[in-house]
N, C-alpha and C. Protein backbone atom coordinates (compact mmCIF):
# COMPACT_ATOMS: atom_id res chain seq x y z
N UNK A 1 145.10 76.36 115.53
CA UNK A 1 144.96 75.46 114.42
C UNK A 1 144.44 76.24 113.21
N UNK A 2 145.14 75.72 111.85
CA UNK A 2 144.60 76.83 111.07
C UNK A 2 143.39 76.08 110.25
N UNK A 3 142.76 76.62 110.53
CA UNK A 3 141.62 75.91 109.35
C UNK A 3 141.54 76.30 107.46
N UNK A 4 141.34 75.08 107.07
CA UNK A 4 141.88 74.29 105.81
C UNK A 4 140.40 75.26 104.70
N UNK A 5 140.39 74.96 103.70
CA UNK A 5 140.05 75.85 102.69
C UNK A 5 138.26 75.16 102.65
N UNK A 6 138.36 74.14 102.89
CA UNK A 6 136.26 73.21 103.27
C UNK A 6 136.71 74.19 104.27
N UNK A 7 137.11 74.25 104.94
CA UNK A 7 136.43 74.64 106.29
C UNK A 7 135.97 76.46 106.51
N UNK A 8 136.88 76.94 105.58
CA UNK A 8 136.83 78.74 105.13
C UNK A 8 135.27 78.88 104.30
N UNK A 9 135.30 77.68 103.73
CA UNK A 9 134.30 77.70 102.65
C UNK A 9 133.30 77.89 103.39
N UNK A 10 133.04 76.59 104.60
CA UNK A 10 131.61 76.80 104.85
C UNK A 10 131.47 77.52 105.80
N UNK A 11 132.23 78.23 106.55
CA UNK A 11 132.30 79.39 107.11
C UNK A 11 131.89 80.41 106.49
N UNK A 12 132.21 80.79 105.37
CA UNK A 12 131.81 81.95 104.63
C UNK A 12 129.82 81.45 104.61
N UNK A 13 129.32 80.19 103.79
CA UNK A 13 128.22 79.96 103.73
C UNK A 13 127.28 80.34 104.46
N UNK A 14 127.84 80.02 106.12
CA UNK A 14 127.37 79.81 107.59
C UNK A 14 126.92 81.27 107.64
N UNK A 15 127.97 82.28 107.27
CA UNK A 15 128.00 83.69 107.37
C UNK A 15 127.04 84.33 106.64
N UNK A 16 125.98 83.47 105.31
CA UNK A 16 125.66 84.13 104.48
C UNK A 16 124.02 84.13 105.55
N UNK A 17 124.42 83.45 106.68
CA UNK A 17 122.96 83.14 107.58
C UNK A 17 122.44 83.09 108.93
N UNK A 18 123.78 83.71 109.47
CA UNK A 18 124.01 84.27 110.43
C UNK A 18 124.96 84.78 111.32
N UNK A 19 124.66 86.24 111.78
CA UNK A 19 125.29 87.70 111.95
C UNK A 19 125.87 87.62 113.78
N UNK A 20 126.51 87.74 114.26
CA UNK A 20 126.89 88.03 115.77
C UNK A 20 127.18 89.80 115.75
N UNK A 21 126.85 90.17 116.32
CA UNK A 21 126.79 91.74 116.53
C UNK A 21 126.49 92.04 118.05
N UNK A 22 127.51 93.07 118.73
CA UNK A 22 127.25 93.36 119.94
C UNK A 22 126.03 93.64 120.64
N UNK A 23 125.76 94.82 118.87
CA UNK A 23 123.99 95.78 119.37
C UNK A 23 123.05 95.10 118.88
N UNK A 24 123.49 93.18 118.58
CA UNK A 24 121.83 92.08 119.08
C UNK A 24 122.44 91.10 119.71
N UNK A 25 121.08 91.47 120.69
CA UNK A 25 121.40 90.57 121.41
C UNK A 25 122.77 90.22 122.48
N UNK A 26 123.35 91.25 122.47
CA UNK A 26 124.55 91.09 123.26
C UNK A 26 125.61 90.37 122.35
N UNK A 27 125.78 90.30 121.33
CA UNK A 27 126.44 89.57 120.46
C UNK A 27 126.43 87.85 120.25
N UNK A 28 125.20 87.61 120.46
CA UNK A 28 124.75 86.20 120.43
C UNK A 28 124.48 85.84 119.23
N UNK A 29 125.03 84.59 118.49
CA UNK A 29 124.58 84.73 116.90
C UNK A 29 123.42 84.21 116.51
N UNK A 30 122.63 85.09 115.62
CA UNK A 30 121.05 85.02 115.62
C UNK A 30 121.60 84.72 113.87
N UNK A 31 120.15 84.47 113.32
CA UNK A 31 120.07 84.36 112.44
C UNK A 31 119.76 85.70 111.27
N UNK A 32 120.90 85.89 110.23
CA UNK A 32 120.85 87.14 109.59
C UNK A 32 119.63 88.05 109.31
N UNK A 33 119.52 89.12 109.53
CA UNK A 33 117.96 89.76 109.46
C UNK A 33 117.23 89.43 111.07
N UNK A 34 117.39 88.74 111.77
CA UNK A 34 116.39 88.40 112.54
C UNK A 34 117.02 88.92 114.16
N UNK A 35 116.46 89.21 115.12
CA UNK A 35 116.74 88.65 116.36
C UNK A 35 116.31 87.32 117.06
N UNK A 36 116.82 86.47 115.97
CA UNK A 36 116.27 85.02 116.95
C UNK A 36 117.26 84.70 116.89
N UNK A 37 117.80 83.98 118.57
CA UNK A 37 119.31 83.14 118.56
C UNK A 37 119.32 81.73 117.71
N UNK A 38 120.19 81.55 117.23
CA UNK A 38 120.99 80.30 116.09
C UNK A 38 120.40 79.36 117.63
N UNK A 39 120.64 79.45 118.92
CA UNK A 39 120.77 78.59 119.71
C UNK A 39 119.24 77.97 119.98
N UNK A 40 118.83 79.02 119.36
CA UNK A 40 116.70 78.35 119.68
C UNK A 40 116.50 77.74 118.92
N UNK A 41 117.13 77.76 117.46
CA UNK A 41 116.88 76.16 116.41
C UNK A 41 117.60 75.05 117.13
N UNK A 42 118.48 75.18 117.88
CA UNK A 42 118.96 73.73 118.70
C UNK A 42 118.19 73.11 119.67
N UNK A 43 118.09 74.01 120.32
CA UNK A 43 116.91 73.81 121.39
C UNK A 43 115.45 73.23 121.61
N UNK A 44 114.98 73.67 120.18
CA UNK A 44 113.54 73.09 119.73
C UNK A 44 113.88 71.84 119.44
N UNK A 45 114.68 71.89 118.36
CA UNK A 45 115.43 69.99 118.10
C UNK A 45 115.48 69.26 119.16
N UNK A 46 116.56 69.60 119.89
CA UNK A 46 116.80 68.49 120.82
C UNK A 46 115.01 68.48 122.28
N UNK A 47 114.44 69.44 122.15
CA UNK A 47 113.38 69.32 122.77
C UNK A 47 112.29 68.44 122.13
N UNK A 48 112.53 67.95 120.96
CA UNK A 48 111.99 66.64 120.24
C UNK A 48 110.64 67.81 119.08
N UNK A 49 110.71 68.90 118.67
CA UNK A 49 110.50 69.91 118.18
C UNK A 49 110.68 69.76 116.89
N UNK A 50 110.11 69.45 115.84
CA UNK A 50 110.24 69.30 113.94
C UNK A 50 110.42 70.87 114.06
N UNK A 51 111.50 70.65 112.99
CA UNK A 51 111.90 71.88 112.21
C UNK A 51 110.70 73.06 111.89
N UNK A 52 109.50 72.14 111.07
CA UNK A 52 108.06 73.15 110.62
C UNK A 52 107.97 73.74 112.59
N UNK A 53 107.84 73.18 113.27
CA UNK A 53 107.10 73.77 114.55
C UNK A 53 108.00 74.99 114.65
N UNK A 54 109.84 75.08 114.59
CA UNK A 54 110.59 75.67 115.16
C UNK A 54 110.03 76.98 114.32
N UNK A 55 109.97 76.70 112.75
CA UNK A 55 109.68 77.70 111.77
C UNK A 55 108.03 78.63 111.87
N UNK A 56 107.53 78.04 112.46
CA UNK A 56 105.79 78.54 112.90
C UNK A 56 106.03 79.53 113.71
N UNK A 57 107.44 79.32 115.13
CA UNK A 57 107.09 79.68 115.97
C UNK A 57 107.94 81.16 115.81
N UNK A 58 109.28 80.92 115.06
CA UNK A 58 110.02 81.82 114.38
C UNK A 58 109.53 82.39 112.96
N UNK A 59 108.70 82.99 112.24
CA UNK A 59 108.27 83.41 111.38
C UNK A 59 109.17 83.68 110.43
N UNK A 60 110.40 84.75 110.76
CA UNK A 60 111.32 85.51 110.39
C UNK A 60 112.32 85.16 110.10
N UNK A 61 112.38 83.40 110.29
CA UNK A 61 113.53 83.06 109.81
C UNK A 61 113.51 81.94 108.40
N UNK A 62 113.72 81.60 107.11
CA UNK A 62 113.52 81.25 106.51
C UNK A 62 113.74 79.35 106.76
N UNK A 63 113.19 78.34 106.12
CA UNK A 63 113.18 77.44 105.99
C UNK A 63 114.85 77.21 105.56
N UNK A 64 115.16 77.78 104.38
CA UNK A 64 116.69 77.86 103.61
C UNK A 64 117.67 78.29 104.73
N UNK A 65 117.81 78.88 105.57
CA UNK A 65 118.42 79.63 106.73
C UNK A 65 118.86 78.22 107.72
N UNK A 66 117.46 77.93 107.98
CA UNK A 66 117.65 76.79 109.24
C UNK A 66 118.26 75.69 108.87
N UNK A 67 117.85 75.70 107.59
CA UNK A 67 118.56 74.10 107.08
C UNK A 67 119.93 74.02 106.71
N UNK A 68 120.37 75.81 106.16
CA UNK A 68 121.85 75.69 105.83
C UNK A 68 122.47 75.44 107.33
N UNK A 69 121.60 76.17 108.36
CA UNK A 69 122.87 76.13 109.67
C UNK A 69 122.89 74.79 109.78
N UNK A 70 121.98 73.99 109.45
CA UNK A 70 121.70 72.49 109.82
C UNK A 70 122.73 71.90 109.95
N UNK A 71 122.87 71.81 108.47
CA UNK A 71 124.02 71.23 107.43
C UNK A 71 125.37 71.80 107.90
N UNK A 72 125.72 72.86 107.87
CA UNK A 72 126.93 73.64 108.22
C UNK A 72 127.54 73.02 109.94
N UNK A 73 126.05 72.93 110.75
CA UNK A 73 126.49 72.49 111.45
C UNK A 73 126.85 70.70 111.74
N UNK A 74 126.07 70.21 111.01
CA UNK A 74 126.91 68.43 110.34
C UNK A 74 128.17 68.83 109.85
N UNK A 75 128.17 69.60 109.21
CA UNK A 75 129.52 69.33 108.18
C UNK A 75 131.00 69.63 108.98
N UNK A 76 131.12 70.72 109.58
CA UNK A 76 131.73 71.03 110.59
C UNK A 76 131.89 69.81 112.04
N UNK A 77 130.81 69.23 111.87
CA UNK A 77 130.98 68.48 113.15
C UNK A 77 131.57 67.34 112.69
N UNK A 78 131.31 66.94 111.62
CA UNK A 78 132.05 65.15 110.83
C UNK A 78 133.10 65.77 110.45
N UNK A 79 133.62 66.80 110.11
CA UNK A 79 134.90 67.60 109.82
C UNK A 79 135.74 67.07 110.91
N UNK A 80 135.26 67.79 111.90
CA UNK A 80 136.46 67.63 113.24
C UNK A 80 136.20 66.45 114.11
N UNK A 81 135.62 65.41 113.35
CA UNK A 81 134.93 64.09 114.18
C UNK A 81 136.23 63.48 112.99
N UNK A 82 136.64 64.08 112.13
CA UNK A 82 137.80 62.89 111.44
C UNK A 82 139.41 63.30 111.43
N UNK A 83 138.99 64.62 112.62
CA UNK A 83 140.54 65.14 112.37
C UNK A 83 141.28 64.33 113.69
């Protein structure tokens, strides 16, 4: 499926905040600059975890960072929730 020009867009955004690379982490996508997995901001969430706690516990990753994946990851998800 080819994805449409919103969807390149916020891909590129997504990219401006986090990196997949073999030599971190095994190529798990962390958040740019950091070795913390994208998957431990999910995790704290759904563990009933406020954003400030996730950010206390992650130092290294910016407030602006977590919230774009936030979003990127809503936007993407109501994206393909209307296709």
């Amino acid at each position: 499926m080819k994805a449409n020009l919103s969807e390149q867009s916020k891909r590129v955004a997504l990219n401006d905040y986090i990196v997949t690379d073999r030599e971190i982490l095994g190529g798990e996508p962390v958040f740019r600059n950091t070795r913390v997995p994208v998957s431990s901001l999910f995790e704290h969430l759904e563990s009933g975890c406020p954003l400030d706690e996730f950010l206390e516990n992650f130092p290294s990753v910016s407030r602006d960072a977590a919230v774009a994946v936030l979003m990127g990851a809503q936007e993407l998800t109501l994206e393909r929730a209307r296709e």
